[in-house]
N, C-alpha and C. Protein backbone atom coordinates (compact mmCIF):
# COMPACT_ATOMS: atom_id res chain seq x y z
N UNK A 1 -122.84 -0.12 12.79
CA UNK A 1 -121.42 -0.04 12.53
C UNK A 1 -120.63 -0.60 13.70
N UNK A 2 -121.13 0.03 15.02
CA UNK A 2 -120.11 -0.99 16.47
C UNK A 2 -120.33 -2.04 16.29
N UNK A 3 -121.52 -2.95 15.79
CA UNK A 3 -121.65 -4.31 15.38
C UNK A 3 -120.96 -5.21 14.67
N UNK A 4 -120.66 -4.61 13.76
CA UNK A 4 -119.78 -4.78 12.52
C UNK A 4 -117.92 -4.79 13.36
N UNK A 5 -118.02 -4.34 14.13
CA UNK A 5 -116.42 -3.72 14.32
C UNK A 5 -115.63 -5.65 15.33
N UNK A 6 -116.40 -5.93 15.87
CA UNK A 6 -116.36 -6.92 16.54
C UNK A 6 -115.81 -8.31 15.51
N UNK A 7 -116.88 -8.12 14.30
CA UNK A 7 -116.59 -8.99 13.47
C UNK A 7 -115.29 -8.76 12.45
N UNK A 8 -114.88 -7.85 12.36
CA UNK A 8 -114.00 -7.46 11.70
C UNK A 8 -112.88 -7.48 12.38
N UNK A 9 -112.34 -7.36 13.68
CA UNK A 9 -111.15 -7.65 14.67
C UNK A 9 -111.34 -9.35 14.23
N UNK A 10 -112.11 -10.20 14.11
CA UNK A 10 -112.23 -11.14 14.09
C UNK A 10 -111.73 -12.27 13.02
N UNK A 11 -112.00 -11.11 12.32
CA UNK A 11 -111.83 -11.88 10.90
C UNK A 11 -109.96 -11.19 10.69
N UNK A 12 -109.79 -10.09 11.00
CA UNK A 12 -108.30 -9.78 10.77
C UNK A 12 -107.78 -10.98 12.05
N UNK A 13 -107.78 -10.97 13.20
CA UNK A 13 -107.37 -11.51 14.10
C UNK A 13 -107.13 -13.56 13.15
N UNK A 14 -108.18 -14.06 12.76
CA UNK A 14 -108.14 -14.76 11.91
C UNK A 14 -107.07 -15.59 10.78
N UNK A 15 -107.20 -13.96 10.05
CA UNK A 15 -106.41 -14.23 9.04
C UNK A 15 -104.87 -14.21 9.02
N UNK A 16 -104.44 -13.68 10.16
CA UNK A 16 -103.08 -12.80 10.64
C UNK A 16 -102.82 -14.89 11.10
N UNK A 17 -103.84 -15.26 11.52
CA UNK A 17 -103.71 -16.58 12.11
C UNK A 17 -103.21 -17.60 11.36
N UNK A 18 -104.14 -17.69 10.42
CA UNK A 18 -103.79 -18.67 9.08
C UNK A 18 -102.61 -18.22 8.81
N UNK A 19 -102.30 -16.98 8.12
CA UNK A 19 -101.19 -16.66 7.41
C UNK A 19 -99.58 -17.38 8.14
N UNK A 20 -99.57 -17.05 9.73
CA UNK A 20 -98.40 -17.58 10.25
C UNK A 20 -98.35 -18.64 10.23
N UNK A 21 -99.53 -19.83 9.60
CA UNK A 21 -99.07 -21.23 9.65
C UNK A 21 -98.50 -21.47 8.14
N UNK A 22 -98.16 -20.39 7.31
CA UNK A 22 -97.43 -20.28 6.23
C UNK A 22 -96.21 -19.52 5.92
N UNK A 23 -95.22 -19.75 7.02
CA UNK A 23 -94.13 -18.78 6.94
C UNK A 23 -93.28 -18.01 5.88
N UNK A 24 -93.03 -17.11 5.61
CA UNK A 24 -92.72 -16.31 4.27
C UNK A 24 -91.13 -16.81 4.97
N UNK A 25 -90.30 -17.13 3.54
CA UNK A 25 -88.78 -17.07 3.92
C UNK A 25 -88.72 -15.42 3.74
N UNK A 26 -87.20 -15.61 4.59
CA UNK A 26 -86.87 -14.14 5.09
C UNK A 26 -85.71 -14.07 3.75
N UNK A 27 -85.32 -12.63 3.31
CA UNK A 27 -84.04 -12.33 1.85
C UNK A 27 -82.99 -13.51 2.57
N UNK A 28 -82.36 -13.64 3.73
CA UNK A 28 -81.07 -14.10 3.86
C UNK A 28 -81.25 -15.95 3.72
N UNK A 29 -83.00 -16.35 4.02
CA UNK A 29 -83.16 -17.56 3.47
C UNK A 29 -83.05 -17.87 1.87
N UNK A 30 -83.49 -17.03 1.39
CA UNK A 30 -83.44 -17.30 -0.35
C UNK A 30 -82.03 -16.71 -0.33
N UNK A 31 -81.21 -16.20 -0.24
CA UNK A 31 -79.77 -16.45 -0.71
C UNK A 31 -78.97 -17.54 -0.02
N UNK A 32 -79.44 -17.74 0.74
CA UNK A 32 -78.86 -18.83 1.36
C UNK A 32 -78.94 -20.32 0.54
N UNK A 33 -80.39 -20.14 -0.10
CA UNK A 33 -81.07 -21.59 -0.89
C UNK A 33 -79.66 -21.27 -2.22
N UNK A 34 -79.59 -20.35 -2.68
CA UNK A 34 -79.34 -20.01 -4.37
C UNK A 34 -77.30 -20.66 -4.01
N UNK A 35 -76.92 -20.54 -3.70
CA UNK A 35 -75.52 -21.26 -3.52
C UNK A 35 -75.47 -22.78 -2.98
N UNK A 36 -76.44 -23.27 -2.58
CA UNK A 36 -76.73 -24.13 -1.95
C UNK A 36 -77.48 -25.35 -3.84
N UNK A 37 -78.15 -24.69 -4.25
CA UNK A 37 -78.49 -24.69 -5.45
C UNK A 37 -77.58 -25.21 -6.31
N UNK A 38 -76.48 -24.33 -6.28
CA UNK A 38 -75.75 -23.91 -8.04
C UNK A 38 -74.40 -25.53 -7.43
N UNK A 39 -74.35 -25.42 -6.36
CA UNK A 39 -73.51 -26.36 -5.62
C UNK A 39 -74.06 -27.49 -5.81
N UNK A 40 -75.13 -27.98 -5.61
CA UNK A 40 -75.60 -29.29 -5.87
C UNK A 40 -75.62 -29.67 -7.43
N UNK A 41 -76.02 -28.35 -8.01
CA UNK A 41 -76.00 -29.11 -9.96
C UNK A 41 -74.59 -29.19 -10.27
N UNK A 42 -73.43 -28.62 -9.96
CA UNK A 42 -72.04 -28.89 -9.73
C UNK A 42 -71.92 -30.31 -9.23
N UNK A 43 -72.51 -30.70 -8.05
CA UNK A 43 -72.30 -31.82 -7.66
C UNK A 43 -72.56 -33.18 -8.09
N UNK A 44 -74.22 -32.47 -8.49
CA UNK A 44 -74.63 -33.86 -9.65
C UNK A 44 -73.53 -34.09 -10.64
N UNK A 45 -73.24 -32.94 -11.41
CA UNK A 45 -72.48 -33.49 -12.87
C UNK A 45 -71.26 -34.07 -12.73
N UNK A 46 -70.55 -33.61 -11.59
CA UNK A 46 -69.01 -34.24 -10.97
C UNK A 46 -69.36 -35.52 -10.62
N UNK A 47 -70.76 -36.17 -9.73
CA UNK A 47 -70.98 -37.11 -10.01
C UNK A 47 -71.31 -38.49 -10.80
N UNK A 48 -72.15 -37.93 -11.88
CA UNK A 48 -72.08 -38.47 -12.99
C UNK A 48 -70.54 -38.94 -13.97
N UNK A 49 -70.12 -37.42 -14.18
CA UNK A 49 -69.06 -38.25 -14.57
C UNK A 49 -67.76 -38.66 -14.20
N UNK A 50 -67.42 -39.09 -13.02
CA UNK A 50 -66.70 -39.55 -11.49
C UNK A 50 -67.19 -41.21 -12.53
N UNK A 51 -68.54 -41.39 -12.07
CA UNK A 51 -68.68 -42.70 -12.50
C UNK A 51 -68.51 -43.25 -14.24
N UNK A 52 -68.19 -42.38 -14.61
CA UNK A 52 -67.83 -42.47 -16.12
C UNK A 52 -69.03 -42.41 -17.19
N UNK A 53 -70.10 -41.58 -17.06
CA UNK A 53 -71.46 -41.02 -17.87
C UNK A 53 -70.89 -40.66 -18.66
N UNK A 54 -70.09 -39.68 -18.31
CA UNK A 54 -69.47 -38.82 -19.77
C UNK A 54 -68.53 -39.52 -20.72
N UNK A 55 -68.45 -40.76 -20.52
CA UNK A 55 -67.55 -41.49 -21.38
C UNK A 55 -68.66 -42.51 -22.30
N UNK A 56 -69.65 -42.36 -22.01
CA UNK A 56 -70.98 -43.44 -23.00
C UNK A 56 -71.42 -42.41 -23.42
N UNK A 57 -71.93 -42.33 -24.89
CA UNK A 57 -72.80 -41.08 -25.68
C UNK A 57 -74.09 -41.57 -25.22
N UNK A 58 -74.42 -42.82 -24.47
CA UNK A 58 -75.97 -42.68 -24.44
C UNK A 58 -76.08 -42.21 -23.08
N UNK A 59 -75.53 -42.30 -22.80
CA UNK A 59 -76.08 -41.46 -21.11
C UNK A 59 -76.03 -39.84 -20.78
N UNK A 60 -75.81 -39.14 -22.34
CA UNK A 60 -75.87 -37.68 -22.13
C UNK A 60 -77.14 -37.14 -22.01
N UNK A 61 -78.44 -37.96 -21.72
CA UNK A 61 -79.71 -37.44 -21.47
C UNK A 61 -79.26 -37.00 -19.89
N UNK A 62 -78.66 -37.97 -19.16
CA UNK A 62 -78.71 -37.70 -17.78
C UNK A 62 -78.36 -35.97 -17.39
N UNK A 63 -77.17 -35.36 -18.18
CA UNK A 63 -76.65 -34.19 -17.90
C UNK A 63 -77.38 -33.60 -18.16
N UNK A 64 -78.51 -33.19 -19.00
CA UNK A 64 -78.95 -32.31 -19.63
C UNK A 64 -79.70 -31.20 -18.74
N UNK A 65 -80.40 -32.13 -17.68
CA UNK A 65 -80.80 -31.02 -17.14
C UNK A 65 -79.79 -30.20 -16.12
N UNK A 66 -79.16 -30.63 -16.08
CA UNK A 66 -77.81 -29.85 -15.13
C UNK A 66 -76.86 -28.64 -16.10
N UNK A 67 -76.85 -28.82 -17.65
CA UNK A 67 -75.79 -27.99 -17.98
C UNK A 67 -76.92 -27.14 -19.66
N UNK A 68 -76.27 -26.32 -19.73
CA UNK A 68 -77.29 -24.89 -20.48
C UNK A 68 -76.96 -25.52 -22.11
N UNK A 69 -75.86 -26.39 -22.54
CA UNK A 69 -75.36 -26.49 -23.92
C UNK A 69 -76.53 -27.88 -24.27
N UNK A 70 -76.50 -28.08 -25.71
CA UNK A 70 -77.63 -28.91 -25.98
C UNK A 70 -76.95 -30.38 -26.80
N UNK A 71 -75.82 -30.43 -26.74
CA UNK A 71 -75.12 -32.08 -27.00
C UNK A 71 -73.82 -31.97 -26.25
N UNK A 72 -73.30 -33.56 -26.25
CA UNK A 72 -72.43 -33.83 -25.27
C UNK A 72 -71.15 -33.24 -25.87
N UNK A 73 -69.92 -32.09 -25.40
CA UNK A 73 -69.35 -31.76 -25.77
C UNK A 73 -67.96 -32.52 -26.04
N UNK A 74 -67.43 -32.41 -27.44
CA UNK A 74 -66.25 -33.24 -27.69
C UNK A 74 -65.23 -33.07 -27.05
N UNK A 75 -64.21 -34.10 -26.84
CA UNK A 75 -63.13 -33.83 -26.05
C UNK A 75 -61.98 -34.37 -27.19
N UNK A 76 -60.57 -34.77 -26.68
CA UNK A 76 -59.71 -35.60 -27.29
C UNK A 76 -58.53 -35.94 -25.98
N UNK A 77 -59.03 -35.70 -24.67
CA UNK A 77 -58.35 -36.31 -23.65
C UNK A 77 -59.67 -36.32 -22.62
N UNK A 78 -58.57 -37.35 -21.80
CA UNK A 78 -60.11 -38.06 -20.52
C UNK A 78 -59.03 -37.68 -19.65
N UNK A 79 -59.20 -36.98 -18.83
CA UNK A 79 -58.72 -36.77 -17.10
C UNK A 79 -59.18 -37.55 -16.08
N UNK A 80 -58.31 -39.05 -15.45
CA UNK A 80 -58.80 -39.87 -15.10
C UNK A 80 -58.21 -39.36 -13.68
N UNK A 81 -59.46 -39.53 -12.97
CA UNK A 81 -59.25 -38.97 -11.38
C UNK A 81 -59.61 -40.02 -10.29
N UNK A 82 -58.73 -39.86 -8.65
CA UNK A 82 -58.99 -40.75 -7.97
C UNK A 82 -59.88 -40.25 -7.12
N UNK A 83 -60.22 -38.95 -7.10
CA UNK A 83 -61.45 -38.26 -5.97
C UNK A 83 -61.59 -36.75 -6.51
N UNK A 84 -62.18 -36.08 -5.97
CA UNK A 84 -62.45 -34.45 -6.31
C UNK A 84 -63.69 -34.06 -5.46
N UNK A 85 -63.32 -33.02 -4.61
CA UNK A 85 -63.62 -31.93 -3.73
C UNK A 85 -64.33 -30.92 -4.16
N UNK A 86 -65.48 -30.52 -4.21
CA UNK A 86 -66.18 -29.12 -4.42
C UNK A 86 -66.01 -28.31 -3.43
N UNK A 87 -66.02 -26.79 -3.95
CA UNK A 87 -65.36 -25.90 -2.72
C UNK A 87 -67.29 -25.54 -2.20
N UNK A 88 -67.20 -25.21 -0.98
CA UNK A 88 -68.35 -25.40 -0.17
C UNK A 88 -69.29 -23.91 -0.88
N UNK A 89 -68.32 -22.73 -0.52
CA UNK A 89 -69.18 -22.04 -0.93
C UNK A 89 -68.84 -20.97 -2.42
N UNK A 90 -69.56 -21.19 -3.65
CA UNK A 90 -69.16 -20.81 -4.65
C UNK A 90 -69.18 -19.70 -4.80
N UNK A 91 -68.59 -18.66 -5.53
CA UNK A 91 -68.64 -17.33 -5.40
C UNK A 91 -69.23 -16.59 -6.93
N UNK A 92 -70.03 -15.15 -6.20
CA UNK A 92 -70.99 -14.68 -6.92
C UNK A 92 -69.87 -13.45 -7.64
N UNK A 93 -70.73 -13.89 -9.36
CA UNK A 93 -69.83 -12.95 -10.23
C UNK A 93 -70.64 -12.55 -11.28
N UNK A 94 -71.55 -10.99 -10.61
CA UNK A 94 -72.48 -10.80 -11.67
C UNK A 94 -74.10 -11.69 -11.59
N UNK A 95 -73.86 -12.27 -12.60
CA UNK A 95 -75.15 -12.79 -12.45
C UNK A 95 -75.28 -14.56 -12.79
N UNK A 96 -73.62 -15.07 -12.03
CA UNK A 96 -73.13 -15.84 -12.21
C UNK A 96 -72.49 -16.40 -11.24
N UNK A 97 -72.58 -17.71 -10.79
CA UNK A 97 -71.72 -18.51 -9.54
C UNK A 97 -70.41 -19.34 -10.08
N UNK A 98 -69.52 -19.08 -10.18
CA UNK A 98 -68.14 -19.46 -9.91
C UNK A 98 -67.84 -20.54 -9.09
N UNK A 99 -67.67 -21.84 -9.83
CA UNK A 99 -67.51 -23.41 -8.14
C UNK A 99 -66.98 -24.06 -8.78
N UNK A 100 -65.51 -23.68 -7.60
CA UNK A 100 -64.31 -24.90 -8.17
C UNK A 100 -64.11 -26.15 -7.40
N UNK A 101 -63.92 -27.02 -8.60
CA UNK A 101 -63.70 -28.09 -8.48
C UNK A 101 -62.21 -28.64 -7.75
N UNK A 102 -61.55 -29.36 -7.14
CA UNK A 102 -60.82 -29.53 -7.09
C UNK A 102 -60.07 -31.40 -7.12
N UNK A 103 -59.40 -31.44 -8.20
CA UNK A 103 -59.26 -32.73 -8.62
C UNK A 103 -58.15 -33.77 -8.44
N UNK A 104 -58.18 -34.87 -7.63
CA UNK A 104 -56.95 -35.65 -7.73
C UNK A 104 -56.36 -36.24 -8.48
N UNK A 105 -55.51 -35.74 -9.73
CA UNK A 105 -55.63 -36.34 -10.70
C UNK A 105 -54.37 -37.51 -10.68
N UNK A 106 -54.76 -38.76 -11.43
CA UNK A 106 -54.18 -40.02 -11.61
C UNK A 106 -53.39 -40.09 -12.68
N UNK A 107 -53.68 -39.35 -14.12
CA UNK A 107 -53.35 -39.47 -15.00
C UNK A 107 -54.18 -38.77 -16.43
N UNK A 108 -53.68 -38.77 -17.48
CA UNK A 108 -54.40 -38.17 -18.52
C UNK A 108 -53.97 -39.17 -19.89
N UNK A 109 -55.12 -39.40 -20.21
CA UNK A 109 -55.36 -40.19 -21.38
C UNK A 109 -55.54 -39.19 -22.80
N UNK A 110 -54.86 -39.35 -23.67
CA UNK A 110 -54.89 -38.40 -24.78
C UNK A 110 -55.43 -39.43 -25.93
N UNK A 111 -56.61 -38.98 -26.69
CA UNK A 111 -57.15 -39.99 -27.81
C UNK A 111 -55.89 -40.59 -28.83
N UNK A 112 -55.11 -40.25 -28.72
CA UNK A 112 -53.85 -39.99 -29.88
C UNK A 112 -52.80 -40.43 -29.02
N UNK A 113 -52.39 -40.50 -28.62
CA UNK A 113 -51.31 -40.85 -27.75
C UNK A 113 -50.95 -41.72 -26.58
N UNK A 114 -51.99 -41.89 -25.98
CA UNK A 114 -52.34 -42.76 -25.14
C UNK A 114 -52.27 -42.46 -23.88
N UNK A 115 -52.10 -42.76 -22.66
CA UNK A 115 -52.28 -42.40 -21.37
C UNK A 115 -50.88 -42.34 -20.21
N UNK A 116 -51.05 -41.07 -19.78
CA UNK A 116 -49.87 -40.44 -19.12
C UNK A 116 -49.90 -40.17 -17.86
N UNK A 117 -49.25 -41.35 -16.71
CA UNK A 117 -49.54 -41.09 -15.15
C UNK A 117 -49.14 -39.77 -14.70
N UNK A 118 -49.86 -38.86 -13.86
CA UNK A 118 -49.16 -38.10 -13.48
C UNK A 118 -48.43 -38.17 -12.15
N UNK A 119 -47.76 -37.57 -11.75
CA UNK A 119 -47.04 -37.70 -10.05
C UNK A 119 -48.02 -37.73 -9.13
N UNK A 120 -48.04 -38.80 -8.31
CA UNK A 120 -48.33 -38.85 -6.91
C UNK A 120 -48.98 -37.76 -6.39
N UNK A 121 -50.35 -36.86 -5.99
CA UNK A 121 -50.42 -35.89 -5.62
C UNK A 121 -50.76 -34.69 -6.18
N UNK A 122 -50.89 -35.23 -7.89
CA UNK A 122 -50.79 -34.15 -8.68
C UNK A 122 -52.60 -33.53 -8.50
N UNK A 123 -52.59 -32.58 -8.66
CA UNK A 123 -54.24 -32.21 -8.20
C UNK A 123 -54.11 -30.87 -9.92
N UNK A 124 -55.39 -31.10 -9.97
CA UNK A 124 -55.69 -30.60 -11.18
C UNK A 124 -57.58 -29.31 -10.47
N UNK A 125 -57.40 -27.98 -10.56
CA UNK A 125 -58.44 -27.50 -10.57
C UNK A 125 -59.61 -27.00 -11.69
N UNK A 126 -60.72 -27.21 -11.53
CA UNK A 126 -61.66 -26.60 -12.49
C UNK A 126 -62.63 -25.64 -12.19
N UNK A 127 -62.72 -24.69 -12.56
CA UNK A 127 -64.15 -23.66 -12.45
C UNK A 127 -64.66 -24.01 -13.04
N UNK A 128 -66.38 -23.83 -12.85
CA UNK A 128 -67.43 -23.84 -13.08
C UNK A 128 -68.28 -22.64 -13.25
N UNK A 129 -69.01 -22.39 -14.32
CA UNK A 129 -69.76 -21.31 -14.38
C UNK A 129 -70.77 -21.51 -14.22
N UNK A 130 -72.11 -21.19 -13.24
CA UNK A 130 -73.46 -21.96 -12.58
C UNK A 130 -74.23 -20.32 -12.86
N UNK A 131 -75.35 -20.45 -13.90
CA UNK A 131 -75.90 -19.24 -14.30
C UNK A 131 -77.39 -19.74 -14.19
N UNK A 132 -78.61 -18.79 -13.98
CA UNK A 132 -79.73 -19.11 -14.23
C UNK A 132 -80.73 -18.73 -15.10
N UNK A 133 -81.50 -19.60 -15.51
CA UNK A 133 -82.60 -18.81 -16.47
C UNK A 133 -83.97 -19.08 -15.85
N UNK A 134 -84.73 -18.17 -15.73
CA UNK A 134 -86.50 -18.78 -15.14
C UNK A 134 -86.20 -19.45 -13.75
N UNK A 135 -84.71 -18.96 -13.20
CA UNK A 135 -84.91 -19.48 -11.77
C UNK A 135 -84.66 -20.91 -11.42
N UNK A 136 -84.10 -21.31 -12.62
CA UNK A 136 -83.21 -23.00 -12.66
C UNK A 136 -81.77 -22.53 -13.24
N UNK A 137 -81.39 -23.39 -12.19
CA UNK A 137 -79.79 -23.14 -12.27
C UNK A 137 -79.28 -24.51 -12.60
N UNK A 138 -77.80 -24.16 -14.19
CA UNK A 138 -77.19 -24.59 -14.58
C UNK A 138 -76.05 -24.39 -14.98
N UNK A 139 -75.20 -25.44 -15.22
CA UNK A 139 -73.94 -25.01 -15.69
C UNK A 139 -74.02 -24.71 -17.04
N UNK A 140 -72.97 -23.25 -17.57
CA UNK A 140 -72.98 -22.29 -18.37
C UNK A 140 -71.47 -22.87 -18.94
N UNK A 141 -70.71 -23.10 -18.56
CA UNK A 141 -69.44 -23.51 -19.15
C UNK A 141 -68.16 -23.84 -17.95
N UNK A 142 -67.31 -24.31 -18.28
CA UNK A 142 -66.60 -25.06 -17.55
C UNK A 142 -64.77 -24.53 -18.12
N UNK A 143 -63.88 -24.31 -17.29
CA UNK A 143 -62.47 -24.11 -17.77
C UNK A 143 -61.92 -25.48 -18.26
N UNK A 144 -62.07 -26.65 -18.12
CA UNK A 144 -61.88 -27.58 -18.60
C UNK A 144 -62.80 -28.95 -19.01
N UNK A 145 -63.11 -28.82 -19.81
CA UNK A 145 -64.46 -29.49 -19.69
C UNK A 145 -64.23 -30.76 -20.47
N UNK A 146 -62.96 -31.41 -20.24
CA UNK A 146 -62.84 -32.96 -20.43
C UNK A 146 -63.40 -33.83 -19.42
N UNK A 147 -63.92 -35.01 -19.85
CA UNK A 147 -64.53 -35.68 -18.84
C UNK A 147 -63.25 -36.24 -17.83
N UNK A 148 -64.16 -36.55 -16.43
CA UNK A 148 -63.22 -36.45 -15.64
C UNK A 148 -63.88 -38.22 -14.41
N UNK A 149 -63.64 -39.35 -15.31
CA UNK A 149 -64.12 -40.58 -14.59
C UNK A 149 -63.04 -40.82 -13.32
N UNK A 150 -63.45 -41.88 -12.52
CA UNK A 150 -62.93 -42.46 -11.89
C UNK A 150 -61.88 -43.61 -12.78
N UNK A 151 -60.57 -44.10 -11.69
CA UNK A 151 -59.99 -44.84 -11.86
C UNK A 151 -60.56 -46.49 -12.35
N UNK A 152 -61.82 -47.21 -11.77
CA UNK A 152 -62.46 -47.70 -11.99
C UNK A 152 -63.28 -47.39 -13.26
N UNK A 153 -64.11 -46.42 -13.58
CA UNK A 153 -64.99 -46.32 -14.96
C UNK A 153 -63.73 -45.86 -16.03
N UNK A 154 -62.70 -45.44 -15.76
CA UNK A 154 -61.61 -45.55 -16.67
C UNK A 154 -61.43 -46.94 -17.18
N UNK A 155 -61.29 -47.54 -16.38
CA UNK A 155 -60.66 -49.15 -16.36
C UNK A 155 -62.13 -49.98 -17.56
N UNK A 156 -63.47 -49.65 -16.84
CA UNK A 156 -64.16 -50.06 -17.97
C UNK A 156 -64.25 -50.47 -19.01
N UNK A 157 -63.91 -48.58 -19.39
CA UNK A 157 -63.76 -47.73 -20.49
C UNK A 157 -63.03 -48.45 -21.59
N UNK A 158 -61.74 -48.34 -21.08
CA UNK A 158 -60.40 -49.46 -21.96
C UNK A 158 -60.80 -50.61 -21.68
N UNK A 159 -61.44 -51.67 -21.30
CA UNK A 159 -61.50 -52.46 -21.70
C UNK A 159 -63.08 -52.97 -22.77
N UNK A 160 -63.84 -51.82 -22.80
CA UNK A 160 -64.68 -52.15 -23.76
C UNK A 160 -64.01 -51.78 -24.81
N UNK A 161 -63.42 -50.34 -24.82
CA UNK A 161 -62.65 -50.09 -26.23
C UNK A 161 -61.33 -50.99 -26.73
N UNK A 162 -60.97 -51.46 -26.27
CA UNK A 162 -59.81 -52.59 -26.28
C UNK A 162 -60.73 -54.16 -27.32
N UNK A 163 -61.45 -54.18 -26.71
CA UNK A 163 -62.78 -55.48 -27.25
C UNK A 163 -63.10 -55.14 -28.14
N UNK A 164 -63.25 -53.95 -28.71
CA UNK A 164 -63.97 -53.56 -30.07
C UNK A 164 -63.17 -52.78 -30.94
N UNK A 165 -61.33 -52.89 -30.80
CA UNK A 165 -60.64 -52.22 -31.34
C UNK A 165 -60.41 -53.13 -32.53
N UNK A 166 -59.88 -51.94 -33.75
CA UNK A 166 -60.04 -52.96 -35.08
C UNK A 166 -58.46 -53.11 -35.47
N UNK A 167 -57.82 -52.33 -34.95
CA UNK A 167 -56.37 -52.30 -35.80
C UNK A 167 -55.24 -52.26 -34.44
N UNK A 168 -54.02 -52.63 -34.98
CA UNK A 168 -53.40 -53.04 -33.77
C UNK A 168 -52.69 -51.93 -33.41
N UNK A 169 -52.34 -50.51 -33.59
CA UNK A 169 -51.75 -49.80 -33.04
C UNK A 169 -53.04 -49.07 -32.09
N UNK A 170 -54.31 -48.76 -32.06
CA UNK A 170 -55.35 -48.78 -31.18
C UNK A 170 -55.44 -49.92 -29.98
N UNK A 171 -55.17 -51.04 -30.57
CA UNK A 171 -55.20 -52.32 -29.06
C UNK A 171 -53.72 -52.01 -28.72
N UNK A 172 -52.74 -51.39 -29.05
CA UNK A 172 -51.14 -51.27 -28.41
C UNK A 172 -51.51 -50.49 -27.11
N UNK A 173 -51.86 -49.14 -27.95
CA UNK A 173 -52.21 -48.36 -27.01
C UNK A 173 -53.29 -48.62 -26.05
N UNK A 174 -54.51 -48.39 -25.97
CA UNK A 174 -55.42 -49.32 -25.43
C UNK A 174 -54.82 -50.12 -23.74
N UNK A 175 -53.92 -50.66 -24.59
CA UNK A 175 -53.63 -52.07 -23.54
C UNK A 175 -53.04 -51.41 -22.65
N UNK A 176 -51.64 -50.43 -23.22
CA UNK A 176 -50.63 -49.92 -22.38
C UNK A 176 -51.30 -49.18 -21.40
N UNK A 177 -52.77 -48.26 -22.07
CA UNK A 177 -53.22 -47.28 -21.07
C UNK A 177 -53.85 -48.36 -19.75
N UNK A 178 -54.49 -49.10 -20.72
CA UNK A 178 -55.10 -50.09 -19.12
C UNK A 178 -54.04 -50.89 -17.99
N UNK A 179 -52.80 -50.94 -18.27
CA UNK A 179 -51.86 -51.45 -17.75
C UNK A 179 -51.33 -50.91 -16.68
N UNK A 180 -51.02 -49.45 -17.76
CA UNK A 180 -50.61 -48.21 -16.37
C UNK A 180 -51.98 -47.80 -15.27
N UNK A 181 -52.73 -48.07 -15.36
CA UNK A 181 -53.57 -47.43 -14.89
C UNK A 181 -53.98 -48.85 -13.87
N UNK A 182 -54.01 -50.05 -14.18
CA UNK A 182 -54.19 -51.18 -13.12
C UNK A 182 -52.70 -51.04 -12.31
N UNK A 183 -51.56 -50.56 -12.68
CA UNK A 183 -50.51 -50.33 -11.81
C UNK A 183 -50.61 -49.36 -10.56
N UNK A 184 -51.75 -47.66 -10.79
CA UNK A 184 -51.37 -47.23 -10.24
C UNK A 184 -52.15 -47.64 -8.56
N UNK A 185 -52.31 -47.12 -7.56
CA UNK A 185 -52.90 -47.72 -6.43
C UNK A 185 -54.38 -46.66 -6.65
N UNK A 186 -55.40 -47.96 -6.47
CA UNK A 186 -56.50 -47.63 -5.88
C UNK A 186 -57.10 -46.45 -4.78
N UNK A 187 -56.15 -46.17 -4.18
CA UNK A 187 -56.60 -45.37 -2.95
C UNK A 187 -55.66 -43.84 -3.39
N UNK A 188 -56.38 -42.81 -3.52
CA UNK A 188 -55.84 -41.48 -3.48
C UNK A 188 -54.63 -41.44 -1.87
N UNK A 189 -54.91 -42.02 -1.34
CA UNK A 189 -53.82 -41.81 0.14
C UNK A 189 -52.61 -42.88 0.01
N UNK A 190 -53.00 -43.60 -0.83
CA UNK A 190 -51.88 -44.90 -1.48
C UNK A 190 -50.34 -43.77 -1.52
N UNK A 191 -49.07 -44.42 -1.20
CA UNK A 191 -48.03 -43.75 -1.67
C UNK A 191 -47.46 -44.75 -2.70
């Protein structure tokens, strides 16, 4: 048995060894990851459609893995923006992350009506609801969930739909929206 005891300090001494070349995160590292998380799939989708994804029906594969609903949701206005800010750290509600968006908005395009500059400055906010299932986090729903392109993938936008418009009160409008919108300035700091 004293024989034995030698080998056994040895083998614990050992294993205590290996184990520290595999560091366990500590609780305040895994909460730290989970906002850090729900913030980046926020970030992806503001990215995507910044560049105008959400304005092509074929590019709604891209969102999918970022948001919990299972087709691209309808709108009947486009919120055309010159930049937008995510707030750094989103806040916990339940069993749910809360991350607002914050938006410079340029103008708003209404399917029906056509497109309406807003003032200089005008900033438009959105919450986000970032929920998880199986430990993947996605967005759960949104307070405004019109797509929200850039001034540029706006500009696209109207001019593919302008090219493939069939009747002339669609190319009136159309035109006027692309008009106002090449008027306003490029740069969010523009006065």
């Amino acid at each position: 048995m004293s024989r034995l005891l030698p080998l056994f300090l040895l083998l614990i001494i050992g294993c205590t060894a290996a184990f520290a070349q595999f560091p366990v995160p500590s609780k305040s590292q895994l909460e730290d990851t989970t906002p850090s998380q729900v913030r980046e799939v926020v970030a992806n989708y503001c990215r995507l459609d910044y560049e105008g994804a959400r304005l092509d029906p074929q590019q709604w594969s891209k969102f999918k893995p970022l948001v919990w609903w299972n087709s691209a949701p309808q709108y009947t206005q486009i919120d055309v923006i010159a930049r937008y800010i995510i707030d750094r750290e989103p806040a916990a509600n339940n069993d749910k992350y809360a991350v607002a968006v914050h938006y410079r908005l340029l103008g708003v395009y209404d399917m029906a009506n056509g497109y309406v500059p807003e003032p200089t400055g005008s900033m438009q906010n959105v919450d986000f609801g970032v929920s998880s299932r199986n430990s993947e986090w996605r967005i759960a729903d949104a307070d405004n969930n019109f797509p929200h392109p850039s001034r540029a993938a706006m500009l696209n936008w109207l001019k593919a739909q302008l090219a493939s418009a069939q009747d002339d009160a669609s190319k009136q409008r159309l035109q006027r929206a692309l008009t106002l919108i090449e008027a306003q300035p490029a740069s969010p700091f523009a006065k």
